[in-house]
PDB file of N, CA and C in Angstrom:
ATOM      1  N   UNK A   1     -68.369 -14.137  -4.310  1.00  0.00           N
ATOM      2  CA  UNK A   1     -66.971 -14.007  -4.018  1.00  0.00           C
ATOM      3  C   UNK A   1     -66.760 -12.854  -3.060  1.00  0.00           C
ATOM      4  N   UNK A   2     -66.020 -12.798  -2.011  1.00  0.00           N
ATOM      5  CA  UNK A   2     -65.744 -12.360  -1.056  1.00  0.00           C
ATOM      6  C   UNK A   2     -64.272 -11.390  -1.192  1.00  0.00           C
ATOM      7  N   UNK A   3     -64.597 -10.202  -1.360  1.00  0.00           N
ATOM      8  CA  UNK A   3     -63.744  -9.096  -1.494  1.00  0.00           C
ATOM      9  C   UNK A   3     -62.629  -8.321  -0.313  1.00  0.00           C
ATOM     10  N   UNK A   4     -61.741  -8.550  -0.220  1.00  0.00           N
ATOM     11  CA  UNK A   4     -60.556  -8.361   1.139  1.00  0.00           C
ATOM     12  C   UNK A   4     -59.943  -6.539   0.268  1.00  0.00           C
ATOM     13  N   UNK A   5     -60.574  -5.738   1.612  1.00  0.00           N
ATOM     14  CA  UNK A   5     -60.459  -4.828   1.770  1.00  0.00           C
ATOM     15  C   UNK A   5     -58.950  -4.570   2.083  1.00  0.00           C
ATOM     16  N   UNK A   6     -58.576  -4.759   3.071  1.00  0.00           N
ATOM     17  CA  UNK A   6     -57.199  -3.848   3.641  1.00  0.00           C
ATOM     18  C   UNK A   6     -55.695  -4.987   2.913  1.00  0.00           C
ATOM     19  N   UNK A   7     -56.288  -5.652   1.900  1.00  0.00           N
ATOM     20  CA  UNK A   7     -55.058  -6.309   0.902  1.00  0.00           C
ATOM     21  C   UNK A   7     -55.338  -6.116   0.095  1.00  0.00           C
ATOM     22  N   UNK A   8     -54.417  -4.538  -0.682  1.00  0.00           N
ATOM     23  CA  UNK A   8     -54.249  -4.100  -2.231  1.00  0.00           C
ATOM     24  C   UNK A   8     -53.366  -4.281  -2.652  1.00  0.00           C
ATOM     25  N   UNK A   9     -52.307  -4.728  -2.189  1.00  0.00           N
ATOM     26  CA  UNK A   9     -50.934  -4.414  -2.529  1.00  0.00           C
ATOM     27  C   UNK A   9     -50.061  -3.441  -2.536  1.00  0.00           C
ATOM     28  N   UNK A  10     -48.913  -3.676  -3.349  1.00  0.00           N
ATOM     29  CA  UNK A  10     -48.258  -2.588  -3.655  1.00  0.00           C
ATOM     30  C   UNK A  10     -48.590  -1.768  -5.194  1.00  0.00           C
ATOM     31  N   UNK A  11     -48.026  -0.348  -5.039  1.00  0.00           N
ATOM     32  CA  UNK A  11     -48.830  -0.133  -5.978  1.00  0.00           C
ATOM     33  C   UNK A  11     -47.053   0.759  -7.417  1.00  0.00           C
ATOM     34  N   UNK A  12     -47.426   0.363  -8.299  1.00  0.00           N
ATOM     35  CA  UNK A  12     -46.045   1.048  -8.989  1.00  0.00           C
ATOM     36  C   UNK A  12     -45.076   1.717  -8.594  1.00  0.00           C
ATOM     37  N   UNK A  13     -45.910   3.263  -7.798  1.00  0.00           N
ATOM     38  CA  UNK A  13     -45.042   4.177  -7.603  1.00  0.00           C
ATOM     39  C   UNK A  13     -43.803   3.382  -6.505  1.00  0.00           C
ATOM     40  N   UNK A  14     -44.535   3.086  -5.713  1.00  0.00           N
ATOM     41  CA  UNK A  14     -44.118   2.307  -4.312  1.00  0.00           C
ATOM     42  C   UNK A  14     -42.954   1.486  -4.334  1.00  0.00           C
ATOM     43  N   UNK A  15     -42.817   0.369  -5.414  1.00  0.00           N
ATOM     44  CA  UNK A  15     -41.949  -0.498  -6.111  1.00  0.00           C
ATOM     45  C   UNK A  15     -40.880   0.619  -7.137  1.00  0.00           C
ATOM     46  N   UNK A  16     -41.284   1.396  -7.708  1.00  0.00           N
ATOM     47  CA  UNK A  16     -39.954   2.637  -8.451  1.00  0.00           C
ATOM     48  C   UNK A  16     -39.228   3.118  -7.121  1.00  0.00           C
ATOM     49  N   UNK A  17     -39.510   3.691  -6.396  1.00  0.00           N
ATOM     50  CA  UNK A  17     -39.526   4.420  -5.433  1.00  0.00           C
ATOM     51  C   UNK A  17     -38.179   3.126  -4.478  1.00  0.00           C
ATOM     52  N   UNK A  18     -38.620   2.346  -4.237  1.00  0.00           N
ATOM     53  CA  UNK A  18     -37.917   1.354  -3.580  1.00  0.00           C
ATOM     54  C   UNK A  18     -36.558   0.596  -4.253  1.00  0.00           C
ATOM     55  N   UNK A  19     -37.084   0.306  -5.579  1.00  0.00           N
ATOM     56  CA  UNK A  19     -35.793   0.175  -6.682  1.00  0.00           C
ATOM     57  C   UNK A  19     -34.751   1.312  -6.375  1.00  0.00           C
ATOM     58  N   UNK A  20     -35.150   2.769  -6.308  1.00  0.00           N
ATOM     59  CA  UNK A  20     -34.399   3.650  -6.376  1.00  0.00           C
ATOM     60  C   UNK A  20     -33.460   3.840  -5.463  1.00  0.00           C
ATOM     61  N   UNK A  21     -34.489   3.637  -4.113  1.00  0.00           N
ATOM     62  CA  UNK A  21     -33.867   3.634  -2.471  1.00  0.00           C
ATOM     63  C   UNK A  21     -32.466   2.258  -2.748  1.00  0.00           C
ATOM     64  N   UNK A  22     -32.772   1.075  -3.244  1.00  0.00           N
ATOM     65  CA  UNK A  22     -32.136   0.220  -3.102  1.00  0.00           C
ATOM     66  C   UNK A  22     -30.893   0.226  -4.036  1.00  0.00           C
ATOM     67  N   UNK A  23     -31.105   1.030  -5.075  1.00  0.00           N
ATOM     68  CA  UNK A  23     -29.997   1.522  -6.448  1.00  0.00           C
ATOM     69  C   UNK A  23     -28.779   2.647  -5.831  1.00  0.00           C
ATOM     70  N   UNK A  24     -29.656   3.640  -5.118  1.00  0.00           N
ATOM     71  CA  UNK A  24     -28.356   4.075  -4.422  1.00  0.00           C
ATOM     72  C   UNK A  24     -27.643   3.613  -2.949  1.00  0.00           C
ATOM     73  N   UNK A  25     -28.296   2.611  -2.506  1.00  0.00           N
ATOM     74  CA  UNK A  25     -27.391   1.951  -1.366  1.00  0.00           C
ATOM     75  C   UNK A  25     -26.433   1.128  -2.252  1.00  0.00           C
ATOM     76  N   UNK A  26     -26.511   0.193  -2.926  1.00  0.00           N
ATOM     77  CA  UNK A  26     -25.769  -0.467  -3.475  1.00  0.00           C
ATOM     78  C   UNK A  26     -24.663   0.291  -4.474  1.00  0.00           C
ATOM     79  N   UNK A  27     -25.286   1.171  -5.328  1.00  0.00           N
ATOM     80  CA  UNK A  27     -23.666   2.116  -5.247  1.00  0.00           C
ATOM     81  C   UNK A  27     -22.948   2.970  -4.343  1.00  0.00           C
ATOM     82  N   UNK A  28     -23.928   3.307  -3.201  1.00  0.00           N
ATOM     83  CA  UNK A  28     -22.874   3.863  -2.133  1.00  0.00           C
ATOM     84  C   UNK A  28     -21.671   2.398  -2.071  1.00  0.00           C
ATOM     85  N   UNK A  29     -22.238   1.361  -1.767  1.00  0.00           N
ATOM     86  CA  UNK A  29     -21.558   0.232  -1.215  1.00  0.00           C
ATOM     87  C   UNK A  29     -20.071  -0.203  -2.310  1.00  0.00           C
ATOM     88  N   UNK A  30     -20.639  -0.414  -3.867  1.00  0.00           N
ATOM     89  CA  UNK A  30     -19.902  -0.213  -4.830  1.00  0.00           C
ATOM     90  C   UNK A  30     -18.487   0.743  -4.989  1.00  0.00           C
ATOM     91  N   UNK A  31     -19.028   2.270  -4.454  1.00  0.00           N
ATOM     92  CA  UNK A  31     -17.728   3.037  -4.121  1.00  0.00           C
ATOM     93  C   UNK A  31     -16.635   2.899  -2.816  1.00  0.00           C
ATOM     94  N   UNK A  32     -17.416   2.275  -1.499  1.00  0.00           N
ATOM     95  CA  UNK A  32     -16.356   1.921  -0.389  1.00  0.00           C
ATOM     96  C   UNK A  32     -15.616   0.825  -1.280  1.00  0.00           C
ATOM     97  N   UNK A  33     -16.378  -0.073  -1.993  1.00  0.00           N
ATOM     98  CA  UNK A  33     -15.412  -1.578  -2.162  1.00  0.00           C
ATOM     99  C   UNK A  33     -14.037  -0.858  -3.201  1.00  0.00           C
ATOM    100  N   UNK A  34     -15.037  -0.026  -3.584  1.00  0.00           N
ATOM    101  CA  UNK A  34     -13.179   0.541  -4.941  1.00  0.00           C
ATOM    102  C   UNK A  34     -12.858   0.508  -4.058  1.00  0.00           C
ATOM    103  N   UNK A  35     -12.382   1.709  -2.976  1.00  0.00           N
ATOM    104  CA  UNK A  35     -11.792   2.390  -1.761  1.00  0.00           C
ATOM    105  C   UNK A  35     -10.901   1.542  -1.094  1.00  0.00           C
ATOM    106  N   UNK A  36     -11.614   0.775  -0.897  1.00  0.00           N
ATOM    107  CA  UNK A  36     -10.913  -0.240   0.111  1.00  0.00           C
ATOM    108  C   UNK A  36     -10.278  -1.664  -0.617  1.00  0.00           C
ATOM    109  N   UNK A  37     -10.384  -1.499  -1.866  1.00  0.00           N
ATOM    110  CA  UNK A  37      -9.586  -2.595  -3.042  1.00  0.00           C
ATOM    111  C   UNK A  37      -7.814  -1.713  -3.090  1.00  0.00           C
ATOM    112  N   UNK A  38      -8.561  -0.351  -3.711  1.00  0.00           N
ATOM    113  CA  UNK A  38      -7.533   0.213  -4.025  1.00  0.00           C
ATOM    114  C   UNK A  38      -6.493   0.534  -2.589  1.00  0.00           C
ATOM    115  N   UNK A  39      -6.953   0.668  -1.238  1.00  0.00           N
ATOM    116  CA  UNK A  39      -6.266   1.254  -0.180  1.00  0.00           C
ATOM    117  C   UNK A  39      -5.175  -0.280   0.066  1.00  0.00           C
ATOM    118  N   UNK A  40      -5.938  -1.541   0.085  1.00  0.00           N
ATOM    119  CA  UNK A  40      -5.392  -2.679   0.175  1.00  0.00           C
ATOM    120  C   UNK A  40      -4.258  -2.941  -0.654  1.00  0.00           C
ATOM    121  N   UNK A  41      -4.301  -3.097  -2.329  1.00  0.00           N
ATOM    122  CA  UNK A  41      -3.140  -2.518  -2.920  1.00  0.00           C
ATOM    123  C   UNK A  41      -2.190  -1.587  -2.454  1.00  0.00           C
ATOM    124  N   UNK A  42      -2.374  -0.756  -1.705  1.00  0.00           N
ATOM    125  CA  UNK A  42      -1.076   0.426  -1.891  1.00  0.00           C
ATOM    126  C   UNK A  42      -0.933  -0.250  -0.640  1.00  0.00           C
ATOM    127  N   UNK A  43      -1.418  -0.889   0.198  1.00  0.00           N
ATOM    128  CA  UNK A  43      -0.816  -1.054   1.779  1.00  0.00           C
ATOM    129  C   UNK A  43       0.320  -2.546   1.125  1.00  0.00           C
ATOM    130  N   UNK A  44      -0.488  -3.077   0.355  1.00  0.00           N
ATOM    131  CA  UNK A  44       0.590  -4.548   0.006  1.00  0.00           C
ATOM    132  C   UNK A  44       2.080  -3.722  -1.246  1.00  0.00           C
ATOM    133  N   UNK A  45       2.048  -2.719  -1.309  1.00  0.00           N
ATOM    134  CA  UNK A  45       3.429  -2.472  -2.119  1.00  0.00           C
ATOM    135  C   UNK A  45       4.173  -1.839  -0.893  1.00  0.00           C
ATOM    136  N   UNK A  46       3.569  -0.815  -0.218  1.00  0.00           N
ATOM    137  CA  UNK A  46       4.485   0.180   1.055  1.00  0.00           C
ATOM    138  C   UNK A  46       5.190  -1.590   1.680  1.00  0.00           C
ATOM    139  N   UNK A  47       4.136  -1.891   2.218  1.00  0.00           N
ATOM    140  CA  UNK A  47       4.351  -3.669   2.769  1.00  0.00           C
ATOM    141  C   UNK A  47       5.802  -4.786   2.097  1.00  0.00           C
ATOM    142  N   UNK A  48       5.696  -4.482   0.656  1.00  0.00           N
ATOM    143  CA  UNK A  48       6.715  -5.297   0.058  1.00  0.00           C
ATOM    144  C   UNK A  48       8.161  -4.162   0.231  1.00  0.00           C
ATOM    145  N   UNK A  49       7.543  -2.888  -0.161  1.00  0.00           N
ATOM    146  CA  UNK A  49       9.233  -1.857   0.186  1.00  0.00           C
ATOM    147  C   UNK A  49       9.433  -2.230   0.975  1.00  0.00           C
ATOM    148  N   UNK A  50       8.737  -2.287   2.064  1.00  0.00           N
ATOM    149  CA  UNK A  50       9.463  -1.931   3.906  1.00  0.00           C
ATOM    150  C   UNK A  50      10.206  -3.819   4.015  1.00  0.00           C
ATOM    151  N   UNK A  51       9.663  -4.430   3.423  1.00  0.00           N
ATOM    152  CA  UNK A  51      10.555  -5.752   3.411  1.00  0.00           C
ATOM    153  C   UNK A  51      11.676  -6.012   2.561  1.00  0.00           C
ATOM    154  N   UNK A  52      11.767  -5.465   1.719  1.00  0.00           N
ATOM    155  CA  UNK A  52      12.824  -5.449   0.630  1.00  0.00           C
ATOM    156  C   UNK A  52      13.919  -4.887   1.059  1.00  0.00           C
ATOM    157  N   UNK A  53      13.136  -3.415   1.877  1.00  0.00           N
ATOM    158  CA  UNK A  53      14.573  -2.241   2.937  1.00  0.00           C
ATOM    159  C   UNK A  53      14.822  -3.349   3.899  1.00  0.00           C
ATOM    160  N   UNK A  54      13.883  -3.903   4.431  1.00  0.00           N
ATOM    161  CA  UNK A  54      14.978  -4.363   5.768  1.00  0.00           C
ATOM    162  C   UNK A  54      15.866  -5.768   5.567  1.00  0.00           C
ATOM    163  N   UNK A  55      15.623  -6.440   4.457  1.00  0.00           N
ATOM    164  CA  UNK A  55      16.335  -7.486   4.272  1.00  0.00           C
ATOM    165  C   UNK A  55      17.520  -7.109   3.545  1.00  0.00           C
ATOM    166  N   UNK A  56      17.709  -5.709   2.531  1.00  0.00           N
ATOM    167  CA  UNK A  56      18.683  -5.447   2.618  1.00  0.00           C
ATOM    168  C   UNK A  56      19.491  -4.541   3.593  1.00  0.00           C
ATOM    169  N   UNK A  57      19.141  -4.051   4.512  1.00  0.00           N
ATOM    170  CA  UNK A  57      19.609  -3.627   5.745  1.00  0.00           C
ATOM    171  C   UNK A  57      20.176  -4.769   6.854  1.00  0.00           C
ATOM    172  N   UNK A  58      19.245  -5.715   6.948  1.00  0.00           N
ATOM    173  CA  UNK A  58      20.083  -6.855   7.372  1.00  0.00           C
ATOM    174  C   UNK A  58      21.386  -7.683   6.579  1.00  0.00           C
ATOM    175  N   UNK A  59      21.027  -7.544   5.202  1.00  0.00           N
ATOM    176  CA  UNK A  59      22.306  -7.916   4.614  1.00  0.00           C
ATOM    177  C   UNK A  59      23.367  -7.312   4.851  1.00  0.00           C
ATOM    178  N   UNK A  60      22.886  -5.767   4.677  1.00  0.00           N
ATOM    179  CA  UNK A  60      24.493  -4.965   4.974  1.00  0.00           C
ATOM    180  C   UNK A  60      25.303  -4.831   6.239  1.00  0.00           C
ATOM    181  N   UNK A  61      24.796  -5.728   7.360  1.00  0.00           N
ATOM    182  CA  UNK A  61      24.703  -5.433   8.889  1.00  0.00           C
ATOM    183  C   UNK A  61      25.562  -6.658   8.958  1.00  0.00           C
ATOM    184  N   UNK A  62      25.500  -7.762   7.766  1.00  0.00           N
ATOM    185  CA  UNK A  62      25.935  -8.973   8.016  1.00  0.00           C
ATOM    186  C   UNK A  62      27.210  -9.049   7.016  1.00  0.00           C
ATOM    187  N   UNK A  63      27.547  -8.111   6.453  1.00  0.00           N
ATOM    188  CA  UNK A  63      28.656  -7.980   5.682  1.00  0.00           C
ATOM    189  C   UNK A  63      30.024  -7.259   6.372  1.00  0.00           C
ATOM    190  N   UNK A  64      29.904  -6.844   7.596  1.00  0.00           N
ATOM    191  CA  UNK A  64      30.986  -5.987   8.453  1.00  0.00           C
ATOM    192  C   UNK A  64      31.198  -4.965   7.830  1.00  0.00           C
ATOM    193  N   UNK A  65      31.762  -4.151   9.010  1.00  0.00           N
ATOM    194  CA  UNK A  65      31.708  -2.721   8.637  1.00  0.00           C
ATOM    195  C   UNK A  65      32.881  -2.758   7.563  1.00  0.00           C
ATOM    196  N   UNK A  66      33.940  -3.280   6.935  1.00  0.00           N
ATOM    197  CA  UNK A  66      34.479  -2.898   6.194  1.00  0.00           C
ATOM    198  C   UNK A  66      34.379  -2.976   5.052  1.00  0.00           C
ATOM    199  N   UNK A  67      33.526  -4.190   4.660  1.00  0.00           N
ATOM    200  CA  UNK A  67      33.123  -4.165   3.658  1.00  0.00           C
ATOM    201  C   UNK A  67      31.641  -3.740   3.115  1.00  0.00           C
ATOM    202  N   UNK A  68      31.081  -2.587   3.868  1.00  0.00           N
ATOM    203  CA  UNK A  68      29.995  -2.469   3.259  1.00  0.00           C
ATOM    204  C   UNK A  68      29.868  -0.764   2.587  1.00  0.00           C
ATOM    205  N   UNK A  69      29.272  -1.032   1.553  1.00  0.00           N
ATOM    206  CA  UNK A  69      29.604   0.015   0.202  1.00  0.00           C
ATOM    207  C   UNK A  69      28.642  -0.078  -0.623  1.00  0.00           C
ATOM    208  N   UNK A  70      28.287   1.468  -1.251  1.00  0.00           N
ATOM    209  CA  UNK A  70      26.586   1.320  -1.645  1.00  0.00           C
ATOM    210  C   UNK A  70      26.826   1.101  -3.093  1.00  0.00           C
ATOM    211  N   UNK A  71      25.292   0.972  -3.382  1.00  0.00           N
ATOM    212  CA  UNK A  71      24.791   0.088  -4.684  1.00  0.00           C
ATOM    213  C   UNK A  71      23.447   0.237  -4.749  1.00  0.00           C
ATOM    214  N   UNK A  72      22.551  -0.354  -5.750  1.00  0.00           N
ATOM    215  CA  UNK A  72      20.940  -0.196  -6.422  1.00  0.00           C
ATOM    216  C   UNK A  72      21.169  -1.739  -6.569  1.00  0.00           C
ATOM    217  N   UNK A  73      20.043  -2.180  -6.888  1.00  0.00           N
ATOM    218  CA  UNK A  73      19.374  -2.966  -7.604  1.00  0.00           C
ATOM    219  C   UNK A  73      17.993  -3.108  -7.888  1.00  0.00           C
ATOM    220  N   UNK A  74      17.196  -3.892  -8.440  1.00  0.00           N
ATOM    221  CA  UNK A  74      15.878  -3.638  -8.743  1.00  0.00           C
ATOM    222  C   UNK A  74      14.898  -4.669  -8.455  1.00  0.00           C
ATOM    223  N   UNK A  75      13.996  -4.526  -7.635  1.00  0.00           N
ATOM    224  CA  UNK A  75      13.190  -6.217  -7.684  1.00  0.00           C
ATOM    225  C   UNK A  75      11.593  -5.931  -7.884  1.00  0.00           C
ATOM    226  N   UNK A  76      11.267  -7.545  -8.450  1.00  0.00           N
ATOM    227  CA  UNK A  76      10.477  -7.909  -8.572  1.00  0.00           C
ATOM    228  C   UNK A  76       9.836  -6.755 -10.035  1.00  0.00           C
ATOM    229  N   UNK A  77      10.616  -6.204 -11.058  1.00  0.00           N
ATOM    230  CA  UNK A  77      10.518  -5.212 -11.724  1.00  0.00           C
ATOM    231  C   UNK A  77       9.840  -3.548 -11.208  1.00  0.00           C
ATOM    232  N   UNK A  78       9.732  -3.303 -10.291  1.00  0.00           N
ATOM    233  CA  UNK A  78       8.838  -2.029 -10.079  1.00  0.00           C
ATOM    234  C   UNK A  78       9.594  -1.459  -8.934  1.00  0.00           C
ATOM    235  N   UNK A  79      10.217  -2.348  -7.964  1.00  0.00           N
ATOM    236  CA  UNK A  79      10.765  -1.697  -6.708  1.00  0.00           C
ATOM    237  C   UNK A  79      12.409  -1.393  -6.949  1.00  0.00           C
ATOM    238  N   UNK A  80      12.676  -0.319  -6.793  1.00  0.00           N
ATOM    239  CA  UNK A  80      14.201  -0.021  -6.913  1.00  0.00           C
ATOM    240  C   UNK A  80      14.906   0.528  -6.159  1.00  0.00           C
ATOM    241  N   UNK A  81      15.909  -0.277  -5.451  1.00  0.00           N
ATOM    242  CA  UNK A  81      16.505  -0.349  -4.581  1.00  0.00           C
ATOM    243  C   UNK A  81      17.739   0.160  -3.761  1.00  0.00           C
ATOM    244  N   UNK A  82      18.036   1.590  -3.324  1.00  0.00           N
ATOM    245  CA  UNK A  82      19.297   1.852  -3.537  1.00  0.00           C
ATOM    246  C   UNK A  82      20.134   1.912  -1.827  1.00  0.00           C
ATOM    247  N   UNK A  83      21.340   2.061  -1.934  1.00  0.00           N
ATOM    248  CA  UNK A  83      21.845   2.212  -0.624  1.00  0.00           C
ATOM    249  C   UNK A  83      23.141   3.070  -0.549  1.00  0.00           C
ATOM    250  N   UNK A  84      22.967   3.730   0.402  1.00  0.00           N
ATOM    251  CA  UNK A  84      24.289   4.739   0.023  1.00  0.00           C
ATOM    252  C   UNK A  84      24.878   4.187   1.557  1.00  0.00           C
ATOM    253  N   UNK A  85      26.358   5.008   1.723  1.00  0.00           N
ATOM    254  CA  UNK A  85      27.119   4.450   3.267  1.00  0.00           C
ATOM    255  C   UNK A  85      27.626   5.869   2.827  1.00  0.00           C
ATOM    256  N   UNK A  86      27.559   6.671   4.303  1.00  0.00           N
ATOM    257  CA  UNK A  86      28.229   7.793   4.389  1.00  0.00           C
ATOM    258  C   UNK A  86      29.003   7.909   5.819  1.00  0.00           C
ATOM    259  N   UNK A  87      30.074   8.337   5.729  1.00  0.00           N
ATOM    260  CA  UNK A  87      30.682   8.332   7.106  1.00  0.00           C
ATOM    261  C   UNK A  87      30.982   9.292   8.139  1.00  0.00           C
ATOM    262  N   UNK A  88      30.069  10.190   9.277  1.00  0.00           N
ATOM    263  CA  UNK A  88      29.300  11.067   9.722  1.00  0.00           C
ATOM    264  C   UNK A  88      30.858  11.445  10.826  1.00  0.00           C
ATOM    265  N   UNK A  89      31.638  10.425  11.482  1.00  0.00           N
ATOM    266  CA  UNK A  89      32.699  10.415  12.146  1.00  0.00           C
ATOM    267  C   UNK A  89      33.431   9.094  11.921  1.00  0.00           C
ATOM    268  N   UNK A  90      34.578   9.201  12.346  1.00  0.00           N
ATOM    269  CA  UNK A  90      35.172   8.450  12.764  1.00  0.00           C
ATOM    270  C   UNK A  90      34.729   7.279  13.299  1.00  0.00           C
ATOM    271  N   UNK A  91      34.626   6.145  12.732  1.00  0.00           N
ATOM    272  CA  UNK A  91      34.963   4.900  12.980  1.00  0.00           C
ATOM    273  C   UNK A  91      33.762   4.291  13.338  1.00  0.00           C
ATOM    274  N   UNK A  92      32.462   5.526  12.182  1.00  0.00           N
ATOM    275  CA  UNK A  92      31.132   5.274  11.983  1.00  0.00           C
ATOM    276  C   UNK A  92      30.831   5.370  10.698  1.00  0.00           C
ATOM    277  N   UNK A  93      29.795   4.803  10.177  1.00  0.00           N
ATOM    278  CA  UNK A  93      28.964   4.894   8.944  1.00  0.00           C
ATOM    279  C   UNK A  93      27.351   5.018   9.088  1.00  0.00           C
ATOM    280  N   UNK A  94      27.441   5.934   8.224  1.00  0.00           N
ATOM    281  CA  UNK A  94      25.685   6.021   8.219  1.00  0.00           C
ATOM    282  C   UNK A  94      25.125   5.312   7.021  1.00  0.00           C
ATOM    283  N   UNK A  95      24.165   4.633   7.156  1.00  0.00           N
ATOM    284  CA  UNK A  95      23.500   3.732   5.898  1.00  0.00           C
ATOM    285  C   UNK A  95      22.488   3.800   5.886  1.00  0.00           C
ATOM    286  N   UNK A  96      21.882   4.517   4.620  1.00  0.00           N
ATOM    287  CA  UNK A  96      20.059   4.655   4.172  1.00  0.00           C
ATOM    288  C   UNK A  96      19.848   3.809   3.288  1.00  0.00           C
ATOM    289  N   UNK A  97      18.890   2.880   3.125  1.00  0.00           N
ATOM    290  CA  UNK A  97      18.440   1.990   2.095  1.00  0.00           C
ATOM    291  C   UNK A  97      16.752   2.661   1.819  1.00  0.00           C
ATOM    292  N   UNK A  98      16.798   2.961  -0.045  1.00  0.00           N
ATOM    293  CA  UNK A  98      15.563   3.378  -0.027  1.00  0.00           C
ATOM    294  C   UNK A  98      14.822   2.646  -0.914  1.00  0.00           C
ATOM    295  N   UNK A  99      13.835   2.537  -1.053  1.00  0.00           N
ATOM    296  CA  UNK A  99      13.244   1.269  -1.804  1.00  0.00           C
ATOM    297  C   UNK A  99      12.086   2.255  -2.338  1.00  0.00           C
ATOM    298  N   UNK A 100      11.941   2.858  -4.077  1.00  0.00           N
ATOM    299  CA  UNK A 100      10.911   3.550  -4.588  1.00  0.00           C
ATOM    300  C   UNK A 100      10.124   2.591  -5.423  1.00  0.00           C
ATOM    301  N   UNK A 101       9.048   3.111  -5.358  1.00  0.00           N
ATOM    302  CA  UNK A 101       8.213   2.013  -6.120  1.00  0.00           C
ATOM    303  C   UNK A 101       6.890   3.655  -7.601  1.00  0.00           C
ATOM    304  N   UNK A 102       6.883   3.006  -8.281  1.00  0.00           N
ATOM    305  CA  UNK A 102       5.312   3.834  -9.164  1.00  0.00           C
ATOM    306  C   UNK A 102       4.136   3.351  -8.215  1.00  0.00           C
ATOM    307  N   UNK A 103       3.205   4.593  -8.339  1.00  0.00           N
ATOM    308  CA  UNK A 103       2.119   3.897  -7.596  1.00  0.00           C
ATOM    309  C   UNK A 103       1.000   5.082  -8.369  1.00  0.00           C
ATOM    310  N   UNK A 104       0.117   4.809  -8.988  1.00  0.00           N
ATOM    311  CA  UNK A 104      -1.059   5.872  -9.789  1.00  0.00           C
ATOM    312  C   UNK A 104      -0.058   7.085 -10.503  1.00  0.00           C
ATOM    313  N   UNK A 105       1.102   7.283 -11.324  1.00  0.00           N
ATOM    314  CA  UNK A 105       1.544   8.301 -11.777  1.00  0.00           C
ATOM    315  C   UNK A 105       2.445   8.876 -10.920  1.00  0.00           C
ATOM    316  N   UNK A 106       2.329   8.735  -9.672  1.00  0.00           N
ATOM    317  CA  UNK A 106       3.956   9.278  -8.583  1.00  0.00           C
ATOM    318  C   UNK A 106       4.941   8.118  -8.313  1.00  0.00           C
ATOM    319  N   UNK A 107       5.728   8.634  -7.724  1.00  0.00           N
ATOM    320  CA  UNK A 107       6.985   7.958  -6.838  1.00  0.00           C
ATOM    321  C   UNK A 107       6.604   7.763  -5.629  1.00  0.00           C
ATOM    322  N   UNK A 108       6.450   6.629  -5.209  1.00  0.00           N
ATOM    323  CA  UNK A 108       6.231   6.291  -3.304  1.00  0.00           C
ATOM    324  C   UNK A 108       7.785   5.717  -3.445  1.00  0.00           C
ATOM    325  N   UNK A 109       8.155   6.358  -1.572  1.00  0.00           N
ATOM    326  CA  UNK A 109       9.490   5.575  -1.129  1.00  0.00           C
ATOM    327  C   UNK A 109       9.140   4.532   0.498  1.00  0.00           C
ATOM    328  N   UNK A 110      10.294   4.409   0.595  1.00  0.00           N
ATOM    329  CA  UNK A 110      10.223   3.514   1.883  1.00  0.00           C
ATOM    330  C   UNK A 110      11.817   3.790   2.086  1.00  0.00           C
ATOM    331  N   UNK A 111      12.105   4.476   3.286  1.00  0.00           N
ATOM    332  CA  UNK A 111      13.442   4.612   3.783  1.00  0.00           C
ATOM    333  C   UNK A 111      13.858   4.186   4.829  1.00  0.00           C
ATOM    334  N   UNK A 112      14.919   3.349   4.997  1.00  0.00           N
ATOM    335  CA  UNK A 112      15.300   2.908   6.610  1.00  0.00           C
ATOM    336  C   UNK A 112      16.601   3.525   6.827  1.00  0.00           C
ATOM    337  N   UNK A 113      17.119   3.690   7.881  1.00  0.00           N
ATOM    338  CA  UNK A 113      18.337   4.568   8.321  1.00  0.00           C
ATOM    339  C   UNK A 113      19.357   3.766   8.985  1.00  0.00           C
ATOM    340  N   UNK A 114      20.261   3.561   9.478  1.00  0.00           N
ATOM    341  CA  UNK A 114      20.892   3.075  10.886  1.00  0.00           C
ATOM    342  C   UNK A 114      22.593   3.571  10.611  1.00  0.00           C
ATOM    343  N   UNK A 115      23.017   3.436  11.733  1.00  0.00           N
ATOM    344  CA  UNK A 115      24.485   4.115  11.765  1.00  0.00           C
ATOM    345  C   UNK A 115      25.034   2.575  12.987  1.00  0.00           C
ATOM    346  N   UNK A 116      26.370   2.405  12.144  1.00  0.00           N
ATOM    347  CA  UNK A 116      27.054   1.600  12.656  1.00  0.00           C
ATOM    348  C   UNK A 116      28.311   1.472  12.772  1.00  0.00           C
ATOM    349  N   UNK A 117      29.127   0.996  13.743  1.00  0.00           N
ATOM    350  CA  UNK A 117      30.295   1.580  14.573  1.00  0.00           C
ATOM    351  C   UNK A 117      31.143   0.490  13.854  1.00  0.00           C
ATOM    352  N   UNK A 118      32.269   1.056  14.270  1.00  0.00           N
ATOM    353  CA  UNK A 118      33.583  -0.114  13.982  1.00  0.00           C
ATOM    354  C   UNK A 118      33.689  -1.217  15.059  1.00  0.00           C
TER     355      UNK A 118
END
């Protein structure tokens, strides 16, 4: 029988050693995916405020200036909705709609502004 020199294989250490190399790439990889799960979430709630403000900003734009007068409401349970009308001069109103949401233990907002004439 004929004995092959330069094919020993691999040898234990070699295979631990490589498990190990390959154990911490895959939890490096493990911690971007939280990262970027969790960053995706907070971009889809800022995303739902900033739509919630401007559809009620377009509502109030479509109600004429005389009848528009602030109020809250609440959607989708978590986002809460408020709008004030303040009147800066004559035969203007200023209107902030702010839309707060919980997000990890704080308050995130989303504020839109606009001022509109008689």
């Amino acid at each position: 029988m004929r004995h092959l020199r330069g094919n020993r294989g691999f040898t234990l250490i070699e295979i631990m050693i490589a498990m190990i190399v390959l154990m911490i790439g895959l939890l490096g990889v493990a911690g971007v995916a939280t990262t970027v799960i969790n960053g995706n979430a907070f971009g889809n709630r800022i995303t739902t405020a900033t739509t919630l403000a401007q559809d009620k900003m377009e509502e109030l734009k479509g109600t004429g200036y005389s009848n528009i007068a602030p109020g809250s409401d609440t959607q989708e349970s978590i986002y809460t909705r408020t709008w004030t009308v303040d009147p800066p001069a004559d035969g203007m109103k200023t209107v902030e709609v702010k839309v707060e949401f919980p997000w990890k233990g704080t308050t995130h907002n989303v504020t839109l502004n606009t001022i509109m004439a008689e």
